[in-house]
N, C-alpha and C. Protein backbone atom coordinates (compact mmCIF):
# COMPACT_ATOMS: atom_id res chain seq x y z
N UNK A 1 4.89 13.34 -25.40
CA UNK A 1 3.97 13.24 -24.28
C UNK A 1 3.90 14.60 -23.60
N UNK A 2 2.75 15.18 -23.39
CA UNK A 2 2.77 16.29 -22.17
C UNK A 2 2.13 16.14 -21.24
N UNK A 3 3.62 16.54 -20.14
CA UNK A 3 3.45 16.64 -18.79
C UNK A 3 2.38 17.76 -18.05
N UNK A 4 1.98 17.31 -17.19
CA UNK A 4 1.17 18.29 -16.55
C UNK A 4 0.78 18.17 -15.34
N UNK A 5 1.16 19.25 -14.06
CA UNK A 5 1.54 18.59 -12.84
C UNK A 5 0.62 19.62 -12.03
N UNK A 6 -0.17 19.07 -10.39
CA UNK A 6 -0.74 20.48 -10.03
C UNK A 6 -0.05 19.97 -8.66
N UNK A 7 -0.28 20.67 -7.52
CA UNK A 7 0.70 20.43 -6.10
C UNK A 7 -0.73 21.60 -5.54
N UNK A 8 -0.99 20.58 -4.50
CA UNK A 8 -1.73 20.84 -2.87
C UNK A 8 -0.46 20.61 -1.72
N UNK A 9 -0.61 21.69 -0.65
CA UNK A 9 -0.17 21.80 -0.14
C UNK A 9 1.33 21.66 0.19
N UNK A 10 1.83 22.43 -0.61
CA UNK A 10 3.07 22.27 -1.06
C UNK A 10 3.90 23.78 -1.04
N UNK A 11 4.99 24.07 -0.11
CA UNK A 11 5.57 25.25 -0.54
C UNK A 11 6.15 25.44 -1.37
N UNK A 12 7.40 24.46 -1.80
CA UNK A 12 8.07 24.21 -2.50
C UNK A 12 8.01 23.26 -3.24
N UNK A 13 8.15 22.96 -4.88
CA UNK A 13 8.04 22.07 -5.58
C UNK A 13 8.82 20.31 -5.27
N UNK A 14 9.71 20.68 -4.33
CA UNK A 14 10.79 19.75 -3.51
C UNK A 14 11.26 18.95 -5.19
N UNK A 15 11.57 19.35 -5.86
CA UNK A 15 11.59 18.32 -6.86
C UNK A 15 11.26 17.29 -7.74
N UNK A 16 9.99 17.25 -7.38
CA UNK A 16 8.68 16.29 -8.01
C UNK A 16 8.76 16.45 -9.34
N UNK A 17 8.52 17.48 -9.88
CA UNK A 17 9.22 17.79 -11.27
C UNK A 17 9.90 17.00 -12.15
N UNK A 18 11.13 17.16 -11.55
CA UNK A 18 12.43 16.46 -11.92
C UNK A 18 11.90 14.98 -12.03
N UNK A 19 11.57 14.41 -10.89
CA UNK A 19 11.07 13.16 -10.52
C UNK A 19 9.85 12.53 -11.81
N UNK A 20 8.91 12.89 -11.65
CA UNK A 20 7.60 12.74 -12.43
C UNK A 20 8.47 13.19 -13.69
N UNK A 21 9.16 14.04 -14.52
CA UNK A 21 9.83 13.74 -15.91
C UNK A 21 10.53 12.62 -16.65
N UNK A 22 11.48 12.28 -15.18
CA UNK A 22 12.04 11.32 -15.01
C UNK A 22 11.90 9.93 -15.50
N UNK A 23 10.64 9.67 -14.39
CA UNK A 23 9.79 8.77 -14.63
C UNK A 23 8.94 8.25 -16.18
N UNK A 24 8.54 9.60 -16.34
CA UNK A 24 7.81 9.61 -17.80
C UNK A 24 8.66 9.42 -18.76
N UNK A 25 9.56 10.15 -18.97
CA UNK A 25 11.35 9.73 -20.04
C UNK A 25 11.28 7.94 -20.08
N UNK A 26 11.09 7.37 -18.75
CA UNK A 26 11.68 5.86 -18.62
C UNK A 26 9.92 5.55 -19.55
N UNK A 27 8.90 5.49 -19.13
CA UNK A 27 7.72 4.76 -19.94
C UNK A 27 7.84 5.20 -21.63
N UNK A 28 8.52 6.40 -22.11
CA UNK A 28 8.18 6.61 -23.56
C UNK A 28 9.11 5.16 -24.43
N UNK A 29 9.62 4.35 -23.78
CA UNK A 29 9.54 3.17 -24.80
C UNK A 29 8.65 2.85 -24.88
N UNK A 30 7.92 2.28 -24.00
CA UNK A 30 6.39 1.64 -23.69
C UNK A 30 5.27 2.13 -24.62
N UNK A 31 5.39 3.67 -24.81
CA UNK A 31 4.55 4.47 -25.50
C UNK A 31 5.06 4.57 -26.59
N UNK A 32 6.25 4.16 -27.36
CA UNK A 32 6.13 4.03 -28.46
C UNK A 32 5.15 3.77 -30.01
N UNK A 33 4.34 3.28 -29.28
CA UNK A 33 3.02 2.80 -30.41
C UNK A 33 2.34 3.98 -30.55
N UNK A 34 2.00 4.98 -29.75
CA UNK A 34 1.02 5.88 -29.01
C UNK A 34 1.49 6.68 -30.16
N UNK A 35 0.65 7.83 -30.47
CA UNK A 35 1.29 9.18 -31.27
C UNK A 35 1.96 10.30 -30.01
N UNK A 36 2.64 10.52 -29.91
CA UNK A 36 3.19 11.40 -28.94
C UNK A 36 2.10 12.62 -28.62
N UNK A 37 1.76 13.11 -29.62
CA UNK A 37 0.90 14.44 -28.89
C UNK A 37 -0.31 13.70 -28.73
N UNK A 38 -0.63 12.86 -28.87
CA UNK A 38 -2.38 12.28 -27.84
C UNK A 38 -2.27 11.93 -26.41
N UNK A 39 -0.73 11.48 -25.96
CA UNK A 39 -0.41 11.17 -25.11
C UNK A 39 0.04 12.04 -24.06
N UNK A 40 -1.53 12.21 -23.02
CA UNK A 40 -0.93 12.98 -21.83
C UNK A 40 -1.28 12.63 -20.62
N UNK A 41 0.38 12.96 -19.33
CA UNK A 41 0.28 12.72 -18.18
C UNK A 41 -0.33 13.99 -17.05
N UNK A 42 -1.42 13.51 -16.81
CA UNK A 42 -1.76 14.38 -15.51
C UNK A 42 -1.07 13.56 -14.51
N UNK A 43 -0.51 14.87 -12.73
CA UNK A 43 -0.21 14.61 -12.06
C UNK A 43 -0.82 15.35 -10.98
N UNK A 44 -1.21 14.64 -9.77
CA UNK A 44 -1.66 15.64 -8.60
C UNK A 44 -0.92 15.16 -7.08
N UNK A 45 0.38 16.07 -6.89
CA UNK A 45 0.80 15.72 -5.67
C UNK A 45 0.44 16.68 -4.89
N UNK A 46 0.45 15.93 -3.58
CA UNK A 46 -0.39 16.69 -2.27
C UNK A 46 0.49 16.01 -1.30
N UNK A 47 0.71 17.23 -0.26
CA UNK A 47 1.54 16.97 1.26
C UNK A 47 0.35 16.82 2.18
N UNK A 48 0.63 15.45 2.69
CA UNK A 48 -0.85 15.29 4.25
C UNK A 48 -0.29 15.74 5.28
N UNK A 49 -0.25 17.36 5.69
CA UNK A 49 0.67 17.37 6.89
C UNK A 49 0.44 16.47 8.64
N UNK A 50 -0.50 16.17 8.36
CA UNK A 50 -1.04 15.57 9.75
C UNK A 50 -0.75 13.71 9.89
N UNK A 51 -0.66 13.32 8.79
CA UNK A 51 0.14 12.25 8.42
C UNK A 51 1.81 11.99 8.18
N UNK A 52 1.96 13.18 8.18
CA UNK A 52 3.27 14.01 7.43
C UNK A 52 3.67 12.92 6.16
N UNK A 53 2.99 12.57 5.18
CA UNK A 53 3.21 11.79 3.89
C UNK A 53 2.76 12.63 2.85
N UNK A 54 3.34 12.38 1.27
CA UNK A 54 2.67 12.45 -0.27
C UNK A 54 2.31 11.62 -0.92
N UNK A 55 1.05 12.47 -1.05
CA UNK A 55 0.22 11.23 -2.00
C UNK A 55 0.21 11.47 -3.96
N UNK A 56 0.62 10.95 -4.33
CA UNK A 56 0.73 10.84 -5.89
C UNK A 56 -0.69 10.26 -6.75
N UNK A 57 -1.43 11.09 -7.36
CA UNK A 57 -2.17 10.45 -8.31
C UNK A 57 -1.86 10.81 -9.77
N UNK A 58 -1.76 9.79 -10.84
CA UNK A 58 -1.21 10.18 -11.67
C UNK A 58 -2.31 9.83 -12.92
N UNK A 59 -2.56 10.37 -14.23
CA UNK A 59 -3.54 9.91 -14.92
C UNK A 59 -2.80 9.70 -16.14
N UNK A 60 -2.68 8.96 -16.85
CA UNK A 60 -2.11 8.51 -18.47
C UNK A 60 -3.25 8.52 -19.41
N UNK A 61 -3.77 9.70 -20.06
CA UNK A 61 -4.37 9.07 -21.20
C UNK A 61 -4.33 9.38 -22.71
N UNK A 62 -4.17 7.87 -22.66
CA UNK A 62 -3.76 7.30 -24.27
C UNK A 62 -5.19 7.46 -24.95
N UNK A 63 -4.69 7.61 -26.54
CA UNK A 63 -6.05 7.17 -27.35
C UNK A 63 -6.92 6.27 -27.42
N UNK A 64 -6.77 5.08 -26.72
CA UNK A 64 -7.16 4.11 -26.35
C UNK A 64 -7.93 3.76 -25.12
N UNK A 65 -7.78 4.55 -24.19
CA UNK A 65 -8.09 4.18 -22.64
C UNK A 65 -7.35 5.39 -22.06
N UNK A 66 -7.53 5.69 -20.42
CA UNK A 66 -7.26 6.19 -19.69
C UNK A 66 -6.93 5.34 -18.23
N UNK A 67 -5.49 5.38 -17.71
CA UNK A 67 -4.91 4.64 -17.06
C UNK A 67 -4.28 5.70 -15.57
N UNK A 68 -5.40 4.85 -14.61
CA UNK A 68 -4.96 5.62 -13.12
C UNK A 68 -3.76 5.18 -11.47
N UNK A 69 -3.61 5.87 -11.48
CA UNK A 69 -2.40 5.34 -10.34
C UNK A 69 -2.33 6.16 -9.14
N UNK A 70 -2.52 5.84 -7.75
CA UNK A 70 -2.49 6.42 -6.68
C UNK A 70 -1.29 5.58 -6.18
N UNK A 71 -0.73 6.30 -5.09
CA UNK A 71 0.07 5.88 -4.53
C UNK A 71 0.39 6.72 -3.11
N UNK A 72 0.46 6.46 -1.73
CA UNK A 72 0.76 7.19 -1.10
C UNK A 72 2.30 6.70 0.27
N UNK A 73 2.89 7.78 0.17
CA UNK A 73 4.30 7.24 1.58
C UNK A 73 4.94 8.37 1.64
N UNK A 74 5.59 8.17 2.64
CA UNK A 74 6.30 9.06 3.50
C UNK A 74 7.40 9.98 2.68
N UNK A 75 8.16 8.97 2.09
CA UNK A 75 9.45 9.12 1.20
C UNK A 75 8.78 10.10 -0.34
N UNK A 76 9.17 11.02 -0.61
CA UNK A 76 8.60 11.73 -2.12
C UNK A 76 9.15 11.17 -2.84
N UNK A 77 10.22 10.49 -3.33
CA UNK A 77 10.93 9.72 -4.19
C UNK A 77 10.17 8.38 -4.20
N UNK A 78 10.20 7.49 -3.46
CA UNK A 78 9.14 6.34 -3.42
C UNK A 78 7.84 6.85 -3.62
N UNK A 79 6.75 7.62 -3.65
CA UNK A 79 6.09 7.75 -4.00
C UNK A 79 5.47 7.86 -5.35
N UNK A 80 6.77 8.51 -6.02
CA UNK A 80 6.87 8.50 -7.65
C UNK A 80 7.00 7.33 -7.66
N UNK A 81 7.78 6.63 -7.53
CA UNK A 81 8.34 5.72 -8.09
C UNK A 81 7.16 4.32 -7.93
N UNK A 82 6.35 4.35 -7.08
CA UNK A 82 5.75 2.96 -7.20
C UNK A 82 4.80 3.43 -7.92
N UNK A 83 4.19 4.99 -7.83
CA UNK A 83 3.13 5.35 -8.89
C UNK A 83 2.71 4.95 -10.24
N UNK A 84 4.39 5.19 -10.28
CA UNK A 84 4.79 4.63 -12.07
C UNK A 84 5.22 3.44 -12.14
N UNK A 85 6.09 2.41 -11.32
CA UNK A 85 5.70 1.33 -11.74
C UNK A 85 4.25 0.73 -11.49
N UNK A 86 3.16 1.16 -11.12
CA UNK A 86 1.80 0.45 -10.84
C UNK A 86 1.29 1.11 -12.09
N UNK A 87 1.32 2.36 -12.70
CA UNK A 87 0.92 3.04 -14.01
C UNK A 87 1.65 1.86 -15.22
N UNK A 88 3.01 1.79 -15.24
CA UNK A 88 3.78 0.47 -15.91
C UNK A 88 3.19 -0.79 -16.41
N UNK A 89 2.87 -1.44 -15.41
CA UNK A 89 2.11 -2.45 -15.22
C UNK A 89 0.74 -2.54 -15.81
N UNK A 90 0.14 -1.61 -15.46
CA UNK A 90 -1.21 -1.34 -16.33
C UNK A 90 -1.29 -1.02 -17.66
N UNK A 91 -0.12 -0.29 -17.78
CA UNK A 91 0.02 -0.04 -19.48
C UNK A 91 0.71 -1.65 -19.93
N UNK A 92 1.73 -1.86 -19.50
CA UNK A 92 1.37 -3.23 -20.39
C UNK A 92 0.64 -4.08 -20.60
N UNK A 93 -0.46 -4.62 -19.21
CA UNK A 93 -1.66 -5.24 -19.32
C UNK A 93 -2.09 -4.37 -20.75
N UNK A 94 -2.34 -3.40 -20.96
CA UNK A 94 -3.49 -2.71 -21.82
C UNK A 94 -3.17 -2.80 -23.45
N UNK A 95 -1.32 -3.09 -23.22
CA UNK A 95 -0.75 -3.38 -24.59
C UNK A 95 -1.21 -4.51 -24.88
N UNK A 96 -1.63 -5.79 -24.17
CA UNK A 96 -1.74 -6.48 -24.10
C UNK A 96 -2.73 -7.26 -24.73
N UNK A 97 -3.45 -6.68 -23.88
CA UNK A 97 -5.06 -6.77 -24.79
C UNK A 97 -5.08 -5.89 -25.98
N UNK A 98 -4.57 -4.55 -26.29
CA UNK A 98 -4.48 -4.48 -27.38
C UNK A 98 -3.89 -5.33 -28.46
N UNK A 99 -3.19 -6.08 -28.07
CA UNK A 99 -2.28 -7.21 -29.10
C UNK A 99 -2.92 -8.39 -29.58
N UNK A 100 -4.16 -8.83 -28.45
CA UNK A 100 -5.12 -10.28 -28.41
C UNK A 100 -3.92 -11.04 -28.12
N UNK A 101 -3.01 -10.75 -26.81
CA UNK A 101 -2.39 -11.56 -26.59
C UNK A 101 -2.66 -13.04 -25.82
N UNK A 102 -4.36 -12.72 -24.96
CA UNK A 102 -4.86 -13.67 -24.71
C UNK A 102 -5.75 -14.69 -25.71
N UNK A 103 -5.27 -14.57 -27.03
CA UNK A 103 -5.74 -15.38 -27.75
C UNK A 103 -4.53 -16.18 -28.84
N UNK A 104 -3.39 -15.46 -28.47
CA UNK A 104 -2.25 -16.58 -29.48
C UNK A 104 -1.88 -17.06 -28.80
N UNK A 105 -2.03 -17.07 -26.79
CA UNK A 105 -1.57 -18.44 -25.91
C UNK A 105 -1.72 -19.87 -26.24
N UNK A 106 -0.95 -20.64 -26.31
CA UNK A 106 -0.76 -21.78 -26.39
C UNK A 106 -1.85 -22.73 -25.36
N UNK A 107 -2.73 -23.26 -26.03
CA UNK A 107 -3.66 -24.37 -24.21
C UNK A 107 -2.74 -25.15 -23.86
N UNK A 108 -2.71 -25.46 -22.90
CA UNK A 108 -1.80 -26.48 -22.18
C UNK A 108 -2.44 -28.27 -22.74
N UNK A 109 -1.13 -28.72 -22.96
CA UNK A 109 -2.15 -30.09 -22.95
C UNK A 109 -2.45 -31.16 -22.10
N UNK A 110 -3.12 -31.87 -22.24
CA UNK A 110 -3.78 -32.78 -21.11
C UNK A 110 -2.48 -34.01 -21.21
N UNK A 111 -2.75 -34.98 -20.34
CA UNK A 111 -1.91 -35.49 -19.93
C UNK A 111 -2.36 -37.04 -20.42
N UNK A 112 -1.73 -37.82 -21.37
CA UNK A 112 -2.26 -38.73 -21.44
C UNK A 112 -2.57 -39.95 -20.88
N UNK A 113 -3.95 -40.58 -20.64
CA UNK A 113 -3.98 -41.57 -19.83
C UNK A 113 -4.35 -42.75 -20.42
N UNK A 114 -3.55 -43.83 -20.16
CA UNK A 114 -3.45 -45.16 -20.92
C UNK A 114 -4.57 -46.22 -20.60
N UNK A 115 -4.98 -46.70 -21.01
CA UNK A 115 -6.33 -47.58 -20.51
C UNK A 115 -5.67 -48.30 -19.20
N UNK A 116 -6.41 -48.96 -18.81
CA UNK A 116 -6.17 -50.15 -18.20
C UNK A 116 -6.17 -51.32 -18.25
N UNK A 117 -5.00 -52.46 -17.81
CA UNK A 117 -5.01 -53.68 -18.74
C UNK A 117 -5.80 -54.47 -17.97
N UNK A 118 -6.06 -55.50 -18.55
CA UNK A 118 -7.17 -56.57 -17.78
C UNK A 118 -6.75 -57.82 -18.02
């Protein structure tokens, strides 16, 4: 997978880096199916100083689709972190439907109802 990160308003990288690698290390099970070099993460963190929060947008795209994630809070560590689990989530929905998993579900069955005696 390649990483690729840009930073607004930012003096220092504060470690986002580290963080957003991190993160990406934990999804390459997930991406296992994927060919590794088609698979790339854009990242755009930005400091709101007047809010004093970071906002995380992150872009995944697979050969298949392209998968987006915003996320914004106070904490830079929580910010990664729900980014990518909400990026998570979407990639498995997407495995998902890649699989036609909504078509080997089981229908539920009806409930049987016995006549009535007379």
């Amino acid at each position: 997978m390649k990483i690729s990160l840009s930073y607004r308003g930012l003096a220092a990288h504060n470690g986002f880096e580290r963080l957003v690698t991190l993160e990406c290390h934990k999804m390459e099970k997930l991406l296992s199916a994927f060919d590794p070099d088609l698979v790339q993460c854009h990242g755009a963190i930005e400091f709101r100083p007047k809010k004093s929060e970071y906002a995380l947008s992150v872009n995944l795209v697979l050969p298949t689709a392209t998968l987006h994630a915003v996320h914004t809070a106070k904490d830079a560590h929580s910010t990664v972190h729900q980014t990518f689990h909400e990026l998570e989530s979407q990639l498995k929905k997407h495995k998902d439907k890649l699989r036609h998993d909504h078509e080997w579900k089981r229908k539920r069955g009806r409930p049987r109802v016995e006549p009535a005696r007379a």
